[in-house]
Protein backbone atom coordinates (compact mmCIF):
# COMPACT_ATOMS: atom_id res chain seq x y z
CA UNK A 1 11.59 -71.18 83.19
CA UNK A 2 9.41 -69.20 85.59
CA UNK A 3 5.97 -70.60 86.60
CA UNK A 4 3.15 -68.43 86.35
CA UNK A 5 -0.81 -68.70 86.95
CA UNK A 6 -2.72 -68.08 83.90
CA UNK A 7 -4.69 -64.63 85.20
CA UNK A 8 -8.02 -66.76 86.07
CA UNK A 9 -6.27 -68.60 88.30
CA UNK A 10 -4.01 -66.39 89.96
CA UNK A 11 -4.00 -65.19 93.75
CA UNK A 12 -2.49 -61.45 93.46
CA UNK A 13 -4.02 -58.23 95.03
CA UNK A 14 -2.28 -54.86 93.96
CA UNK A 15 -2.27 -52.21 96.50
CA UNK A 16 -1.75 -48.67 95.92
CA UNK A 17 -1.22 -46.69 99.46
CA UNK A 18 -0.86 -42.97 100.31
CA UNK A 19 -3.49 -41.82 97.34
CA UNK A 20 -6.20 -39.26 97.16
CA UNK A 21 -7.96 -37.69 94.98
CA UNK A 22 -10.47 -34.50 94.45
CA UNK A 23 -11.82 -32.78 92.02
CA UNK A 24 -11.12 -29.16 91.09
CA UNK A 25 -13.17 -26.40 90.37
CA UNK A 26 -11.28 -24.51 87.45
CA UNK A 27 -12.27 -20.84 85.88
CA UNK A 28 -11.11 -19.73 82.30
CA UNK A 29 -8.32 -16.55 81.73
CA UNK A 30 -11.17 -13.84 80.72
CA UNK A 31 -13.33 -14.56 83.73
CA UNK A 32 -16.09 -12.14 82.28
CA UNK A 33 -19.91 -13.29 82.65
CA UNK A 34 -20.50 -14.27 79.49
CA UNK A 35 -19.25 -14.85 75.79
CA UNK A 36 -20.48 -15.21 72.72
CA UNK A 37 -20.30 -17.21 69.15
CA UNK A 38 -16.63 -16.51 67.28
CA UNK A 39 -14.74 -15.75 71.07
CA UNK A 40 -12.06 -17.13 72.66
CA UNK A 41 -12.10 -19.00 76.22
CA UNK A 42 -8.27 -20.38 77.98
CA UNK A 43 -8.52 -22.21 81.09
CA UNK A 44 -4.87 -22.87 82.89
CA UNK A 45 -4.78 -26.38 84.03
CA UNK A 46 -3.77 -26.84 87.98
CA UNK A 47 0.14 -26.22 87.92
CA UNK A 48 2.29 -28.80 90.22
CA UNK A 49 -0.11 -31.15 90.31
CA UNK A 50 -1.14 -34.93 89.19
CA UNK A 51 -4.20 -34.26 86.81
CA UNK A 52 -6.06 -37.02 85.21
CA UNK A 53 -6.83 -35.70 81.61
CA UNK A 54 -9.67 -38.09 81.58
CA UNK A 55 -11.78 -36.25 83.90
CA UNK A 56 -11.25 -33.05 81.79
CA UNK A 57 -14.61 -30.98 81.52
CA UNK A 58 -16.28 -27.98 79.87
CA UNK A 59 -19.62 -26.75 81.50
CA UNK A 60 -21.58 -23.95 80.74
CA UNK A 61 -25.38 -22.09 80.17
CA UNK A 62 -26.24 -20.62 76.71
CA UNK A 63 -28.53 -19.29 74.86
CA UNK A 64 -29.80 -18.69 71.26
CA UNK A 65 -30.96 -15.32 69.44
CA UNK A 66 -32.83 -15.07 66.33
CA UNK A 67 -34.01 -12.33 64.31
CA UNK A 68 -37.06 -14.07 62.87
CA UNK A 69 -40.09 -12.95 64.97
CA UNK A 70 -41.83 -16.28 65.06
CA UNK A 71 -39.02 -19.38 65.55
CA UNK A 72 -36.49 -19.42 67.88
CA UNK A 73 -32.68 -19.69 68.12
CA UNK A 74 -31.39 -23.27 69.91
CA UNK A 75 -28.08 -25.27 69.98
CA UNK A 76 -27.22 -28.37 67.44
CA UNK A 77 -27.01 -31.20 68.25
CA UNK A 78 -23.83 -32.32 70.64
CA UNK A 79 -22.43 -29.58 73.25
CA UNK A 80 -19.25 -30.14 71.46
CA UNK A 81 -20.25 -28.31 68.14
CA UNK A 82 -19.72 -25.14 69.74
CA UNK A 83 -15.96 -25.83 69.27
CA UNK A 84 -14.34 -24.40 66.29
CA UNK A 85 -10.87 -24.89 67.14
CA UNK A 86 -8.81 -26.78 70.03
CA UNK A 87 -5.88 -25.68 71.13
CA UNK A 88 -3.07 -26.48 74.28
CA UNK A 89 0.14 -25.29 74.53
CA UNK A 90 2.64 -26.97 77.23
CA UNK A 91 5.51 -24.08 78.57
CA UNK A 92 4.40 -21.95 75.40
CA UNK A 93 4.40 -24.66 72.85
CA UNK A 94 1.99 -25.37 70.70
CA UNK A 95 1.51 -29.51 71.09
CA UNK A 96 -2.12 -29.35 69.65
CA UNK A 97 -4.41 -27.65 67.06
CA UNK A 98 -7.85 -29.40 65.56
CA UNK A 99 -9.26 -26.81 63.23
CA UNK A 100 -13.08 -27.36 62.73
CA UNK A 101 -13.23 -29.45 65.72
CA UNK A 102 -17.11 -29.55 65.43
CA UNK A 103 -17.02 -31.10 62.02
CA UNK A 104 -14.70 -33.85 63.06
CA UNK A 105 -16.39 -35.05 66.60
CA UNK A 106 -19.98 -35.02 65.05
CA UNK A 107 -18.39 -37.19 62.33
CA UNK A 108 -16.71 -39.70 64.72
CA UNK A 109 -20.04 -39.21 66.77
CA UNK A 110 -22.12 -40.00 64.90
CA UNK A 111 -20.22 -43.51 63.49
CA UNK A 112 -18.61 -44.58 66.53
CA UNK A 113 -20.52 -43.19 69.88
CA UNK A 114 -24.15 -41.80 69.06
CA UNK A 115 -25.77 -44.90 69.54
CA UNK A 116 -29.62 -44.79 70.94
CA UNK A 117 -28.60 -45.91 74.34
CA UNK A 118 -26.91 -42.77 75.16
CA UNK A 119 -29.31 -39.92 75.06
CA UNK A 120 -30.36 -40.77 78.19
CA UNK A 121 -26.50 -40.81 79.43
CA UNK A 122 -25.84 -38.42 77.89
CA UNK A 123 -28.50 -35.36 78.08
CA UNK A 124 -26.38 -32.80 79.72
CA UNK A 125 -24.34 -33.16 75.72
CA UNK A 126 -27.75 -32.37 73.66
CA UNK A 127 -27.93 -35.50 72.21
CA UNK A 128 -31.25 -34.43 71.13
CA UNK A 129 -31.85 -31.14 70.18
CA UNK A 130 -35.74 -31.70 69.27
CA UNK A 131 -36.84 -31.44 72.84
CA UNK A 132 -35.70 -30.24 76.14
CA UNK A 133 -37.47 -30.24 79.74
CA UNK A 134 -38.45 -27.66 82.24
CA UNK A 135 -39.96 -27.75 85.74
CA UNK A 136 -41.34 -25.39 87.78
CA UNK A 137 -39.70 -23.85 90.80
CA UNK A 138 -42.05 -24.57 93.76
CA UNK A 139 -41.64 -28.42 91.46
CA UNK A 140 -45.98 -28.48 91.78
CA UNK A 141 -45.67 -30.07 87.98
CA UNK A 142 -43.68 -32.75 86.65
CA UNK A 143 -41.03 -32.12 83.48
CA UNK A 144 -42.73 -30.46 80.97
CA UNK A 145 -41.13 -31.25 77.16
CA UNK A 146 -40.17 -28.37 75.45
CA UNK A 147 -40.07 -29.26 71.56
CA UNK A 148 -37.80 -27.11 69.30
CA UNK A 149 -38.81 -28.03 66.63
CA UNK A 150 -42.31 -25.90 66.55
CA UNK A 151 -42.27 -22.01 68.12
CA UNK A 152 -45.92 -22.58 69.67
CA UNK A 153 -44.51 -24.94 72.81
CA UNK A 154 -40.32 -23.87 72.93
CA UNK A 155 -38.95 -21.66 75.32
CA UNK A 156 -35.32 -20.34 74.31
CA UNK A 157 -35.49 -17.50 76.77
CA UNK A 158 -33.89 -19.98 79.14
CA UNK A 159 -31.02 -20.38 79.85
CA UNK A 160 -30.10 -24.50 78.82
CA UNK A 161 -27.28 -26.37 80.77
CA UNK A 162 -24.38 -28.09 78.85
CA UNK A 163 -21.23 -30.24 79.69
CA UNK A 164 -18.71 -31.33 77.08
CA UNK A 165 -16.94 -34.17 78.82
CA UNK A 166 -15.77 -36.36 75.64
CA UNK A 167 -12.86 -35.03 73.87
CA UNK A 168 -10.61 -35.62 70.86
CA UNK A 169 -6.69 -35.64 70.31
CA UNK A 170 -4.34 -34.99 73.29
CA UNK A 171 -6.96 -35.05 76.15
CA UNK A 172 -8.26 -38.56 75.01
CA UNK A 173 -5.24 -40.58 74.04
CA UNK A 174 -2.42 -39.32 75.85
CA UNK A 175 -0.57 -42.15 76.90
CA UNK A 176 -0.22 -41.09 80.17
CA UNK A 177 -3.24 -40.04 81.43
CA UNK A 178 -2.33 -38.81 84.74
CA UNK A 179 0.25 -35.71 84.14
CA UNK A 180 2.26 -33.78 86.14
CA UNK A 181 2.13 -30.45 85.31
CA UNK A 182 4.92 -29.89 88.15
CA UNK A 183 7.28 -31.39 85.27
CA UNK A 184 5.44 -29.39 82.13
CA UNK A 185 4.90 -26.11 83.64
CA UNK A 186 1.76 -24.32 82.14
CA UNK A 187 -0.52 -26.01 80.24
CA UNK A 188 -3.05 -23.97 78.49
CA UNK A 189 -6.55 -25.04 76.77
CA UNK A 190 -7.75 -22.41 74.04
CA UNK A 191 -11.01 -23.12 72.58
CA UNK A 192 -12.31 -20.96 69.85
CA UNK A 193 -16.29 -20.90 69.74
CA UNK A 194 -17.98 -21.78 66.58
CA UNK A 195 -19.94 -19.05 64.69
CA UNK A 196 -23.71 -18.90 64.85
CA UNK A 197 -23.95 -21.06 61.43
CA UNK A 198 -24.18 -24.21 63.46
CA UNK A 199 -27.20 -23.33 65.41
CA UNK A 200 -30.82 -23.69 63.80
CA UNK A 201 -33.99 -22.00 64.30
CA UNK A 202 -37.42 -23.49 65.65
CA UNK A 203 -40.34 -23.62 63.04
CA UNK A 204 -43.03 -20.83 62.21
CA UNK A 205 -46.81 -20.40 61.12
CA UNK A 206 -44.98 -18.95 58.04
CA UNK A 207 -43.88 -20.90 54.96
CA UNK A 208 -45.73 -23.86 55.76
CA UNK A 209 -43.58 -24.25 58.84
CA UNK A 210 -40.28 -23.50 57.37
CA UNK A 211 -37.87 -20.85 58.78
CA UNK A 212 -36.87 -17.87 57.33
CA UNK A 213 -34.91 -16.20 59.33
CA UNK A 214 -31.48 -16.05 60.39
CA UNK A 215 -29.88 -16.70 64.05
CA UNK A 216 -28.34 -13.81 65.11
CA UNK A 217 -25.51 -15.08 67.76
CA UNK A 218 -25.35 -17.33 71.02
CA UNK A 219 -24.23 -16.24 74.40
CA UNK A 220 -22.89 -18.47 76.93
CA UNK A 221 -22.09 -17.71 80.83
CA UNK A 222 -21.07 -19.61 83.77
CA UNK A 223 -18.59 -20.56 81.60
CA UNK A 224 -16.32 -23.41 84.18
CA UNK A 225 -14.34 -26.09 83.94
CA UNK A 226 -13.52 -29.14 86.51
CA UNK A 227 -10.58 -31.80 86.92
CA UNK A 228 -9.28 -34.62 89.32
CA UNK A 229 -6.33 -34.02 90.70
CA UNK A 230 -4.30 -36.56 92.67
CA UNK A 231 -1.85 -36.23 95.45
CA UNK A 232 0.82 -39.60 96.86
CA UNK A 233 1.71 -38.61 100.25
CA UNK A 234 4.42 -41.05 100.09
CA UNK A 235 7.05 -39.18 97.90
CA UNK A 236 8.15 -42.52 96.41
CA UNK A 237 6.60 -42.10 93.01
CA UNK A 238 7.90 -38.01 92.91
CA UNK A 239 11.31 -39.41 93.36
CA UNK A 240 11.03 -42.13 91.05
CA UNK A 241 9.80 -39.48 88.03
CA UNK A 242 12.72 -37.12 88.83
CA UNK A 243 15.32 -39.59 88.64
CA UNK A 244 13.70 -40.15 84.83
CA UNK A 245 13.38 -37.02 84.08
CA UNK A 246 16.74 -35.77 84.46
CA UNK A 247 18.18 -38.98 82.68
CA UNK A 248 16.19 -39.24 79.39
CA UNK A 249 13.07 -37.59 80.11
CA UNK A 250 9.51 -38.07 80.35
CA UNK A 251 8.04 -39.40 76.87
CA UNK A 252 4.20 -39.12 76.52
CA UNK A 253 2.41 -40.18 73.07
CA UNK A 254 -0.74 -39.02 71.78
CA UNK A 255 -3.57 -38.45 68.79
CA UNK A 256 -4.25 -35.76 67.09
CA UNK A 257 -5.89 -33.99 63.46
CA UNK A 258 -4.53 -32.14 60.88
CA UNK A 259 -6.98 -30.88 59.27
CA UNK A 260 -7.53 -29.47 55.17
CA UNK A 261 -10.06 -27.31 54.27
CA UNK A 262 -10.94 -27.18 50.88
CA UNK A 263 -12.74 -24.08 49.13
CA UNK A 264 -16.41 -24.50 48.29
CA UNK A 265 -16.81 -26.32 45.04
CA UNK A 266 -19.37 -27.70 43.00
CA UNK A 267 -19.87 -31.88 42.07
CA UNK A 268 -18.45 -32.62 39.02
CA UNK A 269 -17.73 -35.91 37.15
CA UNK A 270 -14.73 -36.41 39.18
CA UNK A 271 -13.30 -34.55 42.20
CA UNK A 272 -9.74 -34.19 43.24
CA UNK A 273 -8.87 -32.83 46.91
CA UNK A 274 -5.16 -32.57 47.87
CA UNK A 275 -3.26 -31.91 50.99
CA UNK A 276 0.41 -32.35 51.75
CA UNK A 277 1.61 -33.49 55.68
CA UNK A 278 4.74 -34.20 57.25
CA UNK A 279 4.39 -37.01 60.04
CA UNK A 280 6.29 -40.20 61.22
CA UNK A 281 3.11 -41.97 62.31
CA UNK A 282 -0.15 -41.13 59.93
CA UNK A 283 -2.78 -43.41 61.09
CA UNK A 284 -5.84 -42.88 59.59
CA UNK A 285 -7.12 -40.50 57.18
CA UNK A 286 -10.75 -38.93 57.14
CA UNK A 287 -12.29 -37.44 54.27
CA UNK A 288 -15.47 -35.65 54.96
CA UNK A 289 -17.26 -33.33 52.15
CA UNK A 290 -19.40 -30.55 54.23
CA UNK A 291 -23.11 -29.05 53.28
CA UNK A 292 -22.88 -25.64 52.51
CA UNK A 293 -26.22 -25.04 51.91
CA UNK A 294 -27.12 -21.61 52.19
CA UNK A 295 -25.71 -21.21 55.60
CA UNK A 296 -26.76 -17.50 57.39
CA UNK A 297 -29.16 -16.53 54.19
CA UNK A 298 -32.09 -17.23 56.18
CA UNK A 299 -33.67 -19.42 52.86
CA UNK A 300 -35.87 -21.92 53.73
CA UNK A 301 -33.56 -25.51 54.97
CA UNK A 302 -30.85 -23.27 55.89
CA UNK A 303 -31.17 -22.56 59.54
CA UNK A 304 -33.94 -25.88 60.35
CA UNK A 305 -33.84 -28.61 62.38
CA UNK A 306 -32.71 -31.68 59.59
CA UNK A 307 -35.65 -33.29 61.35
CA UNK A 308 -38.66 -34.88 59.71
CA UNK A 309 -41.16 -32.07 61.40
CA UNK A 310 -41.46 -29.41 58.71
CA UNK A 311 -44.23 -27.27 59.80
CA UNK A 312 -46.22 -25.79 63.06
CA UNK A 313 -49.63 -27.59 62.85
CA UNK A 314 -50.37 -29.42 66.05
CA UNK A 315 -50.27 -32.70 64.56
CA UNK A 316 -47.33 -31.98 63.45
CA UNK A 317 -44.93 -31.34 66.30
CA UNK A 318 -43.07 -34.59 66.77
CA UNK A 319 -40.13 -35.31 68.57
CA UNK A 320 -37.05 -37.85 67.40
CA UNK A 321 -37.98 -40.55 69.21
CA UNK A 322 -41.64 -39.71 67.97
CA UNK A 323 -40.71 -39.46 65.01
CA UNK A 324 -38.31 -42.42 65.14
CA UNK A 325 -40.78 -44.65 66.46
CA UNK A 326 -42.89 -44.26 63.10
CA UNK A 327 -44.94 -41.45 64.06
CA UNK A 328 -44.22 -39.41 61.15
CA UNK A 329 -45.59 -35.78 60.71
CA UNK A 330 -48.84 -35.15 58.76
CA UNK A 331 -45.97 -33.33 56.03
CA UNK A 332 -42.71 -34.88 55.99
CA UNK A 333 -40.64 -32.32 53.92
CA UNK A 334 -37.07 -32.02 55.52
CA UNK A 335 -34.41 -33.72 57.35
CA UNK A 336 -35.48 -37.78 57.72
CA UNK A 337 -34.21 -38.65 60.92
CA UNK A 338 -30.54 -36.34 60.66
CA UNK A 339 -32.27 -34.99 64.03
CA UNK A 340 -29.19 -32.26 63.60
CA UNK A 341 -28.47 -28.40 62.08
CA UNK A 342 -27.83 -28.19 58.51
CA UNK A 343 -24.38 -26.93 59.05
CA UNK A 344 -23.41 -30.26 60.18
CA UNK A 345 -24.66 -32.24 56.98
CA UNK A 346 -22.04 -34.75 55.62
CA UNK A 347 -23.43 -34.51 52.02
CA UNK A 348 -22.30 -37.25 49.53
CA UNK A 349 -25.29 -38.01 47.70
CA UNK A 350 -24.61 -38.78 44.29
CA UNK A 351 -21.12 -40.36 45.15
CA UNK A 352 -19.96 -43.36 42.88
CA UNK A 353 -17.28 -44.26 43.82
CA UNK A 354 -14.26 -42.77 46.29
CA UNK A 355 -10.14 -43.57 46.56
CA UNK A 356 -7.49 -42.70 48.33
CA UNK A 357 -3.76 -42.07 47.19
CA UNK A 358 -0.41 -41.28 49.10
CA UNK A 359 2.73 -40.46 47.14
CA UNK A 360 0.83 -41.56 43.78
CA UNK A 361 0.02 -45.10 45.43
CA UNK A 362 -3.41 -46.03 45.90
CA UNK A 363 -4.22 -47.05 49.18
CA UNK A 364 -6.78 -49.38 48.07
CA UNK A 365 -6.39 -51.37 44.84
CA UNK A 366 -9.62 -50.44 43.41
CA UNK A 367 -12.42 -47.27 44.07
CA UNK A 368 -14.80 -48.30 46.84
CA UNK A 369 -18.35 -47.90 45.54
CA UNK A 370 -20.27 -46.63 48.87
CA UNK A 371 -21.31 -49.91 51.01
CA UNK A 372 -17.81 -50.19 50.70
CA UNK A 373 -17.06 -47.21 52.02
CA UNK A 374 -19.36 -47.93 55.09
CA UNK A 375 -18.02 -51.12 55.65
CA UNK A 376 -14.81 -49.90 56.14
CA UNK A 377 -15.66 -46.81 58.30
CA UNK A 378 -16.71 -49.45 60.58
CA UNK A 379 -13.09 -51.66 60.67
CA UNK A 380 -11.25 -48.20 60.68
CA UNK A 381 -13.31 -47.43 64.00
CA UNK A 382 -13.39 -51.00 65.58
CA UNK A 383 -9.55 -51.20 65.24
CA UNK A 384 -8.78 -48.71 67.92
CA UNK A 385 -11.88 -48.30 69.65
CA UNK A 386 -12.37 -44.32 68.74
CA UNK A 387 -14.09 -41.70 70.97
CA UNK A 388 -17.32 -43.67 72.97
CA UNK A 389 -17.45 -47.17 70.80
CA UNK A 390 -20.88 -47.75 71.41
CA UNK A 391 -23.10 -47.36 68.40
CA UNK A 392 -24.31 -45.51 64.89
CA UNK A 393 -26.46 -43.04 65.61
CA UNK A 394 -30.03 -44.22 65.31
CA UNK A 395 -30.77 -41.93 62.08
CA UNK A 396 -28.07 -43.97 60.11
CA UNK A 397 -30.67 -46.83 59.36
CA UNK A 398 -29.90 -46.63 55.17
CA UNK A 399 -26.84 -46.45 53.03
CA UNK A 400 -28.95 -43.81 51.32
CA UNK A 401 -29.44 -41.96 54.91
CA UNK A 402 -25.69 -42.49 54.75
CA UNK A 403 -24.95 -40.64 51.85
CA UNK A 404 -27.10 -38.30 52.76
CA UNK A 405 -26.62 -36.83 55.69
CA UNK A 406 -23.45 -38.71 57.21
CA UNK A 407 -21.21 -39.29 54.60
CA UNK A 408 -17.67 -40.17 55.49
CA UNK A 409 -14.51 -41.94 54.08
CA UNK A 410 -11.85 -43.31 57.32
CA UNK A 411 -9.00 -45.12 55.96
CA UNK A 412 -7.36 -46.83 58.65
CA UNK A 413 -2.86 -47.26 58.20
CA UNK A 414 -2.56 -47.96 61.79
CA UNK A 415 -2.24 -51.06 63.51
CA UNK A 416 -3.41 -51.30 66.76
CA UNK A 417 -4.32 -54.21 69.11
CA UNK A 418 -6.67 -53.19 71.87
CA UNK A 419 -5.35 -53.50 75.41
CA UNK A 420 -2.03 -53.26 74.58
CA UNK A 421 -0.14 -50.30 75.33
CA UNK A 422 0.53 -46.86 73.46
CA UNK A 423 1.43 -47.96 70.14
CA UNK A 424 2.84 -45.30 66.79
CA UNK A 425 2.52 -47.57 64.09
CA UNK A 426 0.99 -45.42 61.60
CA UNK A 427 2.63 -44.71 57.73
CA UNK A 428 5.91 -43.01 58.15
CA UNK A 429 6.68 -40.43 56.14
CA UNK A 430 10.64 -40.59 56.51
CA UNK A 431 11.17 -36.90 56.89
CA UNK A 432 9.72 -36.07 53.67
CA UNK A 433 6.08 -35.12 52.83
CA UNK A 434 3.27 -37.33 52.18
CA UNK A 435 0.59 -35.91 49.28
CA UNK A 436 -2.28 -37.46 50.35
CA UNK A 437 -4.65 -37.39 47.08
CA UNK A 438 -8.41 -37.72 47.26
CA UNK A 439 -10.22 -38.63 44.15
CA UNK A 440 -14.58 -39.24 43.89
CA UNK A 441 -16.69 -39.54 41.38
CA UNK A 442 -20.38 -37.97 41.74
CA UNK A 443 -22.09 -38.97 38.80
CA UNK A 444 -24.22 -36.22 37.64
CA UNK A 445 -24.46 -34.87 41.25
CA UNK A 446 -23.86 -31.05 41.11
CA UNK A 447 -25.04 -29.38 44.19
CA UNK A 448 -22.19 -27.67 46.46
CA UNK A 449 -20.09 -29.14 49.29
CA UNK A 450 -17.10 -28.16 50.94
CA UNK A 451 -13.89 -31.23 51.12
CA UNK A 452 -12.30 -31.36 54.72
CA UNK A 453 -9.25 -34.10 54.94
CA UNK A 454 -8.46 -34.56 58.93
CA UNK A 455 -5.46 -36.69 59.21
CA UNK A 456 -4.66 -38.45 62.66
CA UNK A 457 -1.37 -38.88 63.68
CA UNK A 458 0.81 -39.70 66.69
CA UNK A 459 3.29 -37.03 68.31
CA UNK A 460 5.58 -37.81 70.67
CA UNK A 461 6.03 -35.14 73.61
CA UNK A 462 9.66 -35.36 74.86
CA UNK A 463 9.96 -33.61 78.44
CA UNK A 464 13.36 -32.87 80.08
CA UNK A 465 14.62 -31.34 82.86
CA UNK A 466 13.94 -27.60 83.28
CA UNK A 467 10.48 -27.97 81.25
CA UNK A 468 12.60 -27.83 78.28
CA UNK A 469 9.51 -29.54 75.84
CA UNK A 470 10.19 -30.92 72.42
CA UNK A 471 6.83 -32.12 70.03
CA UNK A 472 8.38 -34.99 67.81
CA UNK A 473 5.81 -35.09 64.32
């Protein structure tokens, strides 16, 4: 038997020689000057070269329109809720599509990485869309705050800067990080801009405060994108990869969501959502029912900031962390402490109780009654360490705030031990279809939502010699 050191006790230096890296400036296919809500931006990643996928970033300007004379247009909450749909293709094949992208993150967000000790990390990704700062050129004044929330101290005739540098799916989990595009060809990123709906609109003197208009469109420009690349001058670790790759191939294993859309529906009693999925690795399910509420009408909660500052008196323009710190507005008549656009609302108020089935078998024995619900959000979550793993996002403070405005069900089939390596060990389907059945009861609730199921799997990316690439489900 070999003797080892335990780790704390070990002598042992690793060296890694002949490395560099440097980060690359990348542009996206249209290269026009700006876009706007609904488009379409690709960006080629760097071909024959080491990328890390970790350093992946979006950056870009934008700004709001409105066609409501007194309140203006701004962005929600999170730079990421721009993104409607994510898509990357490898050599022409599809590997990866999240539909309602926007939906999903803010969900996972706002449960798993939105805790209050990021804003300040995390500015640049609109963590707080209440307020934002400007300075003057010749800098003769300090940082002015901007608040959105009121039209008598906002400016959205400026340009705001915004980096997306937290991702879901195949630029997060891959299990190799570090690609080699040399050995996959192209690899495209599609990203299809969310409509208008998610933005909101800055109070007015009119209707106590409330806004009644409607946000006509955003634009963005300077639309750019950056990545590490990394080059081994020593051509020990090229040779090693080929000599794999033209035996059995490169294998790379990675996350990503399927998601269902449901059609807009009304509570009832009891509610039945269905979806069907073929995978070999389902590990976890997320069931998310989405606010509706008269999105691009222009009626009065429609296009606000879920934020408890409902009208334009002085003493009422109040900030979240105003606002959070007990300094509540003068009228408090929307929003609590969501502190995000309505379009994002995760509405399950009224919910009694929720379940899960697969193939007819419930996944729990009984219906979880809400707290339950939370509770296991949170081991779903903690299991794998999802997105950021910081913190809830500070306006979670109730299980009726909960139900309110972040409403979520996660069931977790996966099991995963942190530090260990890649790991598929999610339900298997066995090559025939899993009906994933979701089943709530809302009491007497009957206002309108809209059901999204995301399911997470695990694909396995086979890669063989002459970029021949094969997606195993």
């Amino acid at each position: 038997m070999e003797m080892q050191f335990p780790k704390n006790l070990a002598y042992a230096v690793k060296s890694l020689n002949s490395f560099s890296k440097s980060t690359v400036k990348l542009l996206p296919d249209n290269r026009t000057d700006t876009v706007t809500s609904g488009n379409i931006i690709r960006v080629r990643l760097p071909q024959n070269s080491i990328i890390d996928l970790r350093t992946f970033t979006m950056y870009y300007q934008g700004i709001v329109t409105a066609s409501n004379s007194g309140g203006k247009g701004h962005f929600p909450r999170l730079s990421s809720s721009i993104i409607d749909t994510l898509t990357i293709y490898v050599n022409g094949t599809q590997i990866e599509n999240i539909q309602n992208y926007n939906l999903l993150y803010n969900t996972l967000y706002d449960l798993d990485g939105g805790g209050i000790d990021q804003q300040a990390k995390r500015h640049l990704e609109n963590v707080d869309p209440s307020v934002f700062y400007l300075i003057t050129d010749n800098q003769t004044s300090s940082a002015q705050p901007q608040i959105t929330t009121v039209a008598a101290t906002d400016n959205s005739t400026v340009y705001r800067k915004f980096v997306i540098n937290n991702w879901l799916g195949f630029l997060a989990t891959c299990s190799t990080p570090c690609i080699d595009t040399n050995d996959l060809n192209e690899v495209i990123i599609e990203i299809r801009l969310a409509t208008s709906d998610v933005c909101f609109l800055s109070c007015d003197a009119g209707a106590g405060g409330l806004t009644t208009g409607t946000v006509g469109s955003y634009t963005l420009k300077n639309v750019g994108f950056s990545i590490s690349k990394i080059v081994f001058n020593d051509p020990m670790y090229y040779n090693m990869k080929a000599s794999k790759l033209l035996g059995d191939g490169l294998t790379l294993g990675y996350n990503t969501y399927i998601n269902t859309r449901g059609g807009q529906t009304a509570k009832t009693s009891s509610m039945n959502i269905y979806t069907n999925i073929n995978t070999t690795s389902l590990n976890q399910v997320i069931c998310v029912l989405q606010d509706p509420d008269n999105w691009g009408t222009g009626a009065l909660d429609g296009k606000n900031l879920l934020l408890n500052t409902a009208t334009a008196a002085t003493n009422d323009r109040k900030t979240f962390n105003e606002v959070l710190n007990g300094t509540l507005p003068a009228t408090a008549a929307l929003g609590d402490f969501f502190n995000q656009s309505q379009y994002f609302r995760r509405n399950g108020v009224g919910l009694t109780t929720s379940q899960l089935f697969i193939n007819n078998t419930p996944i729990t024995p009984q219906p979880l009654e809400p707290e339950l619900i939370y509770n296991e959000n949170l081991i779903a979550l903690g299991n794998n360490q999802q997105d950021m793993g910081i913190g809830i996002h500070p306006g979670c403070v109730s299980l009726a705030h909960f139900l309110k405005y972040y409403f979520c069900h996660i069931t977790s089939l996966e099991n995963i031990c942190p530090g260990e390596p890649f790991t598929k060990s999610g339900l298997d389907g066995k090559a025939s279809s899993l009906n994933i059945n979701w089943v709530l009861n809302m009491g007497t609730a009957t206002d309108q939502v809209i059901p999204h199921i995301y399911c997470n799997c695990t694909r396995i990316m086979q890669v063989n010699e002459g970029h021949a690439i094969t997606v195993i489900v």
